[in-house]
Protein backbone atom coordinates (compact mmCIF):
# COMPACT_ATOMS: atom_id res chain seq x y z
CA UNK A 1 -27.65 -4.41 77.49
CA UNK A 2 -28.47 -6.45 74.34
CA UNK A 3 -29.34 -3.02 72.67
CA UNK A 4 -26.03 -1.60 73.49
CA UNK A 5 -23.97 -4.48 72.37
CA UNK A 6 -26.31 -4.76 68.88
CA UNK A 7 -25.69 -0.77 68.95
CA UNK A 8 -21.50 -1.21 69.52
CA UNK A 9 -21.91 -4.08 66.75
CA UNK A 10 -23.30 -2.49 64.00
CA UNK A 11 -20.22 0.45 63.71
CA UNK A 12 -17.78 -2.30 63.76
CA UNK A 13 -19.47 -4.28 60.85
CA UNK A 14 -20.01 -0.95 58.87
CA UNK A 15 -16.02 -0.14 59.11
CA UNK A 16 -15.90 -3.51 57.73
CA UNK A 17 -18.05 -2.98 54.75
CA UNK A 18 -16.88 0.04 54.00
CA UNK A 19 -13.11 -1.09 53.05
CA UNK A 20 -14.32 -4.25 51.49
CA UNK A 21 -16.58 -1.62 49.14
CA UNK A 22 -13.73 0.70 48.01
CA UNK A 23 -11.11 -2.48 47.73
CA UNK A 24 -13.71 -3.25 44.74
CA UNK A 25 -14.29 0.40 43.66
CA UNK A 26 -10.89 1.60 43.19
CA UNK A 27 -9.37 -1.25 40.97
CA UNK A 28 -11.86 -0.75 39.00
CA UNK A 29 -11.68 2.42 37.80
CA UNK A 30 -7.68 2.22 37.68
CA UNK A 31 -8.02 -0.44 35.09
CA UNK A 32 -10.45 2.26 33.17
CA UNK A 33 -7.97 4.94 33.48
CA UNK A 34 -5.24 2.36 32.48
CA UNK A 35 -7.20 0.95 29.40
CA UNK A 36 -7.62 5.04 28.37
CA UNK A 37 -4.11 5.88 28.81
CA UNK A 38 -2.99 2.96 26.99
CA UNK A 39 -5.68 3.85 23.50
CA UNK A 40 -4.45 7.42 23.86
CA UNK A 41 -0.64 6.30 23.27
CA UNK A 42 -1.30 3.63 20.73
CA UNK A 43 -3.62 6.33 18.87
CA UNK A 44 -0.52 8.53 16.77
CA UNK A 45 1.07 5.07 15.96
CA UNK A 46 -2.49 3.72 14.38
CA UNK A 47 -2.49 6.96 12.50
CA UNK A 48 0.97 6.87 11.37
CA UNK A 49 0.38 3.01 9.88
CA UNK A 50 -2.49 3.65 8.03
CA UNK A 51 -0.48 6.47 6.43
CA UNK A 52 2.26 4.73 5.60
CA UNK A 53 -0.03 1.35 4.32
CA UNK A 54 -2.06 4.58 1.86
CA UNK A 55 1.97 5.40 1.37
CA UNK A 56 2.92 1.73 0.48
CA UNK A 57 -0.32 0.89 -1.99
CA UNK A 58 0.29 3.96 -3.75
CA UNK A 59 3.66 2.75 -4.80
CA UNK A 60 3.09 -0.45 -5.47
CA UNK A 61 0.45 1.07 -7.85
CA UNK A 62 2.74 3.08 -9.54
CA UNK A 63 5.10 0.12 -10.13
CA UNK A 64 2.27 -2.11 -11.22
CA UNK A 65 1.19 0.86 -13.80
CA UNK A 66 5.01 0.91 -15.02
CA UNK A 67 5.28 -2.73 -15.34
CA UNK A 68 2.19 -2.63 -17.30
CA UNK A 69 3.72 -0.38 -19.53
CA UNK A 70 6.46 -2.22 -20.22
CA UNK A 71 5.06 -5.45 -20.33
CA UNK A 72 6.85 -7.43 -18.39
CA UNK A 73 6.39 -9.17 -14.93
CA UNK A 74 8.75 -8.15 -11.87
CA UNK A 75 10.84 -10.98 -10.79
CA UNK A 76 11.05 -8.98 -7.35
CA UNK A 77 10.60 -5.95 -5.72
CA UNK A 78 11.76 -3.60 -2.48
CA UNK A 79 9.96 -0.88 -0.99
CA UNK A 80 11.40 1.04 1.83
CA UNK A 81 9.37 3.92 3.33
CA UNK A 82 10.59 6.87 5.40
CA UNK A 83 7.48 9.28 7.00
CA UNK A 84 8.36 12.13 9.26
CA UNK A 85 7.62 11.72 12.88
CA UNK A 86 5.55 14.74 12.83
CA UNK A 87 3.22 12.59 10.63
CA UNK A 88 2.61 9.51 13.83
CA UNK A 89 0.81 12.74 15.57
CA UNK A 90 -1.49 13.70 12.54
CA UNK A 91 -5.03 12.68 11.21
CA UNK A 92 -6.38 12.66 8.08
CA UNK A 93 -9.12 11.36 6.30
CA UNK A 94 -8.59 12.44 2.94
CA UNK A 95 -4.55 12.08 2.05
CA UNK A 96 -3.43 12.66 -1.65
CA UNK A 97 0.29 11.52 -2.10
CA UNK A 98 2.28 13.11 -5.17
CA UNK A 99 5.19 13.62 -6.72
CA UNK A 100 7.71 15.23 -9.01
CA UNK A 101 8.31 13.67 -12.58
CA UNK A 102 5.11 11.88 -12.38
CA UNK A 103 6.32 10.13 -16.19
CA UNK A 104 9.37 8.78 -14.30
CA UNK A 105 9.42 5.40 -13.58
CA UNK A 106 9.14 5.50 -9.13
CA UNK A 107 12.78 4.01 -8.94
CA UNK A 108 15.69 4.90 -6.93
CA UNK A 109 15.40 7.63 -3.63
CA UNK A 110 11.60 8.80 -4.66
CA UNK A 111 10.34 11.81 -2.68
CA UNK A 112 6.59 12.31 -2.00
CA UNK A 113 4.55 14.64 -0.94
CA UNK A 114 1.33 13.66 1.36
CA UNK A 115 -1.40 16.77 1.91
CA UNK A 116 -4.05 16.44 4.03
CA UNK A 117 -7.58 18.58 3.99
CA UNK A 118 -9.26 16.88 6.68
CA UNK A 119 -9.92 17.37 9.61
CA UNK A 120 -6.96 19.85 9.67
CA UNK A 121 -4.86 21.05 6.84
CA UNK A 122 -1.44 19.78 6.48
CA UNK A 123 0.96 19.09 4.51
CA UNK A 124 4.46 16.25 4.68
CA UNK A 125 7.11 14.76 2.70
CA UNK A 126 7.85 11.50 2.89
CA UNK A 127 10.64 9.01 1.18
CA UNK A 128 10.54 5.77 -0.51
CA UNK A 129 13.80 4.18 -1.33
CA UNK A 130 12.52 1.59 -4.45
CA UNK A 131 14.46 -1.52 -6.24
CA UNK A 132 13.05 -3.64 -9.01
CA UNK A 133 14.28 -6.69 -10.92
CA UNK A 134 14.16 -7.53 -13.93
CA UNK A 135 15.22 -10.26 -16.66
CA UNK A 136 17.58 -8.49 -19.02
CA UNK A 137 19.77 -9.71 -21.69
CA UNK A 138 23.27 -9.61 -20.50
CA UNK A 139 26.27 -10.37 -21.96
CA UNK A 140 26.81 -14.38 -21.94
CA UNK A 141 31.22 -13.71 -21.79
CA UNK A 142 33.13 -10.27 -22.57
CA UNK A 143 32.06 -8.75 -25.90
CA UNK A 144 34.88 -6.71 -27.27
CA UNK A 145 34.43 -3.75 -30.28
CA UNK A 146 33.40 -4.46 -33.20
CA UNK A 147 32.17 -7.74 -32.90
CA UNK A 148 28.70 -8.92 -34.51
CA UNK A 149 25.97 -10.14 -31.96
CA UNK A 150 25.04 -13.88 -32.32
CA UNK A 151 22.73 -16.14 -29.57
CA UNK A 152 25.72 -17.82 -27.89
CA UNK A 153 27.03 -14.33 -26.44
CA UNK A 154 23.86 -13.04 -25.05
CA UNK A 155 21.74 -14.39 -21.72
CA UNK A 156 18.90 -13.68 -19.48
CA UNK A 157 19.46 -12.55 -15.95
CA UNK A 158 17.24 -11.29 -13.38
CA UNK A 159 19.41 -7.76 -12.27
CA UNK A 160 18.17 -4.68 -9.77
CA UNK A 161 17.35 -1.54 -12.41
CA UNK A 162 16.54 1.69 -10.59
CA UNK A 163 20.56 2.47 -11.80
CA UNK A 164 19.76 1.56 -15.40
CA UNK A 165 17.93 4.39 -16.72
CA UNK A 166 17.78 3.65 -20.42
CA UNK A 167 18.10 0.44 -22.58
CA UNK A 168 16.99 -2.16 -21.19
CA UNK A 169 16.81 -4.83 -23.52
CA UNK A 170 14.47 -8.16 -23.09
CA UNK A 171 14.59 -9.86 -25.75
CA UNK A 172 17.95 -11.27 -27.16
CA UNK A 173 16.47 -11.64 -30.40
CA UNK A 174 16.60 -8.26 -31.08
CA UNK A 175 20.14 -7.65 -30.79
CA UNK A 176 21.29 -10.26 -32.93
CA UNK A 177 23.63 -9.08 -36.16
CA UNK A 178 24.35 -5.68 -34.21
CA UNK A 179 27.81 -4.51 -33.75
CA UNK A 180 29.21 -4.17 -30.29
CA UNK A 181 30.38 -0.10 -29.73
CA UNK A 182 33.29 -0.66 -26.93
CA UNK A 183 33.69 -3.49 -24.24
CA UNK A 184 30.80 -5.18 -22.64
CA UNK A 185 31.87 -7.30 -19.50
CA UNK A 186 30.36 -10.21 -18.44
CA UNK A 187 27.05 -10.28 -16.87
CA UNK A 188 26.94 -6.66 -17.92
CA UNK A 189 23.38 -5.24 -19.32
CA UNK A 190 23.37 -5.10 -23.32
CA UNK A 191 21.11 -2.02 -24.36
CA UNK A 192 21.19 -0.36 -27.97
CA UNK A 193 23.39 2.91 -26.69
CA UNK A 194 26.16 0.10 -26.59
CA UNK A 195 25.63 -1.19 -30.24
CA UNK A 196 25.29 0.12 -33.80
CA UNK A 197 23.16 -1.45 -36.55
CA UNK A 198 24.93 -3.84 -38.73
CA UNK A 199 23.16 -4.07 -41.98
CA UNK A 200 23.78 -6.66 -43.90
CA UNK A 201 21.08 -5.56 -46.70
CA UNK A 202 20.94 -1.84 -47.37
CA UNK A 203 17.92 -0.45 -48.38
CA UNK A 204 17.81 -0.28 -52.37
CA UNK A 205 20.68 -2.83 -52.75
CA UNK A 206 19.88 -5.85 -54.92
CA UNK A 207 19.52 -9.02 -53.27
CA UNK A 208 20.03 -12.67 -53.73
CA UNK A 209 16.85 -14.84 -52.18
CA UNK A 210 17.13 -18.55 -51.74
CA UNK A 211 13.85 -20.37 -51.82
CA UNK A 212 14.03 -23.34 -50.01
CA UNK A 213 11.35 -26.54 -49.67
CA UNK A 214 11.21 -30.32 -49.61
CA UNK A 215 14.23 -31.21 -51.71
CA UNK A 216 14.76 -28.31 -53.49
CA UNK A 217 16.25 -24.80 -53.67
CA UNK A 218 16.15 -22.17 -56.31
CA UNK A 219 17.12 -18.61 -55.91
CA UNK A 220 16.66 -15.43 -57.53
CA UNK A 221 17.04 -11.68 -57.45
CA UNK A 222 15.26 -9.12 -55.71
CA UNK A 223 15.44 -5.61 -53.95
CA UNK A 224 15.48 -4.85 -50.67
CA UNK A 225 12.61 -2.21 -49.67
CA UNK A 226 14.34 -1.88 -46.31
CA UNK A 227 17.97 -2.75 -44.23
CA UNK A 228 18.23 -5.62 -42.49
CA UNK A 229 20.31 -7.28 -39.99
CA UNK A 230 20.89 -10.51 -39.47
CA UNK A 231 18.00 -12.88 -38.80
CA UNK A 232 15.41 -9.80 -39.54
CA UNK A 233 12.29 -10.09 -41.60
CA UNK A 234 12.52 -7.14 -44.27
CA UNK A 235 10.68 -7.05 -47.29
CA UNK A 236 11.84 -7.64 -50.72
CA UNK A 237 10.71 -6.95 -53.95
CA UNK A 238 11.33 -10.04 -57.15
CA UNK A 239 12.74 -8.09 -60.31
CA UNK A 240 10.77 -10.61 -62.56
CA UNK A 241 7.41 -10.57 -61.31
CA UNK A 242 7.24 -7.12 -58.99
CA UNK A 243 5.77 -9.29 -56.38
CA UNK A 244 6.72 -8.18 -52.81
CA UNK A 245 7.46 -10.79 -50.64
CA UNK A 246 8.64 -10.85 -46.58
CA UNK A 247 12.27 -12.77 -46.36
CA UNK A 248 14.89 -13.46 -43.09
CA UNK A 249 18.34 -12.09 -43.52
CA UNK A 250 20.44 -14.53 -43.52
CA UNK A 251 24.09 -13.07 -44.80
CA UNK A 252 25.61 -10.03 -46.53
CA UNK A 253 22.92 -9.05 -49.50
CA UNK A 254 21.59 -12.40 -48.95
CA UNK A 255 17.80 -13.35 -47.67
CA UNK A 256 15.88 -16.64 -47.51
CA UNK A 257 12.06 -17.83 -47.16
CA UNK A 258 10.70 -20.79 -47.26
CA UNK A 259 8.00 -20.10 -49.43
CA UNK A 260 8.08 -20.11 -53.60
């Protein structure tokens, strides 16, 4: 009797065990299969962003090149990058990224092409819309024709440039005694296409040069070896002596220094 009740028994505490067994199995393994699944999808997209970051540096590395070559710092920048879907389901571990026009400044709608030799061979275009700013000098009020560039009209301002393809002026300085060519509005980029030179010493013409020092001032003629606008160093040379000396134009056929 016992060994048939201990025989009954034992089935009935197997068929327990047995659930209890896959209950622990099965979850398991689902949470593998979910874990796989889940790597699998987020896979293209981790390929896709570390194209587009290789995209991104490259750019900023062509603006940093351009800025070097002009010199100046960016005030602020915008880089906005387009990459084909296609791309999210590629691989590579060797992308080159080039371009068209490679002496163009990477301004504006720039198109780029990415190639790929490894471990399959492929080939993409990709976009980069890119704005910089920069201080320019800009007209401080409305310059109308004809009239001759002084400080008080000019200005810095920091202004977006991928639609200014030539003449962009930063120093002020510069532009000072030039003539304005037609109508510059306010707050409008000044560049050199929209001036002429105004010389007010021609090269060859005879000069009058005021020296100047502590309670004194003499003058004395001399001829210019070069034009001159106003508040330009040009070089003059004395009639009396020969000797060459540097002078600022200061009027018409008239330069100063304030050395004897």
């Amino acid at each position: 009797m016992n060994y048939y009740r201990f025989s009954t028994i034992q089935p009935q505490k197997a068929e327990a065990v047995l659930p209890l067994r896959k209950r622990r199995i099965l979850p398991a393994l689902q949470w593998v299969a979910l874990w796989c699944l889940l790597w699998l999808a987020l896979l293209p997209v981790a390929t896709a962003a570390t194209i587009e970051m290789q995209l991104q540096q490259h750019v900023e590395q062509e603006l940093t090149q351009f800025l070097q070559q002009l010199g100046r710092p960016a005030q602020q920048q915008d880089i906005q990058l387009t990459v084909p879907a296609a791309v999210a389901s590629s691989q590579c571990d060797n992308l080159q990224i080039s371009r068209r026009q490679q002496q163009e400044p990477p301004l504006g709608r720039v198109s780029y092409t990415l190639s790929c030799s490894s471990p399959q061979r492929w080939q993409s275009r990709a976009t980069a819309r890119v704005e910089l700013w920069l201080e320019l000098v800009v007209a401080g009020r409305t310059l109308e024709r004809d009239e001759v560039l002084t400080q008080d009209m000019l200005s810095l301002q920091s202004l977006p440039i991928s639609s200014i393809r030539r003449g962009l002026e930063f120093d002020s300085d510069a532009l000072l005694g030039m003539t304005v060519r037609r109508r510059i509005n306010l707050g409008s980029p000044v560049s050199r296409h929209l001036l002429h030179a105004n010389w007010l010493v021609q090269k060859g013409a005879q000069v009058t040069v005021q020296f100047s020092g502590e309670g004194f001032a003499v003058s004395t003629r001399a001829l210019a070896l070069s034009n001159g606008q106003l508040g330009e160093r040009i070089s003059v040379q004395n009639l009396s002596s020969g000797q060459i000396i540097d002078a600022i134009v200061v009027g018409a056929d008239l330069v100063e220094t304030g050395h004897k």
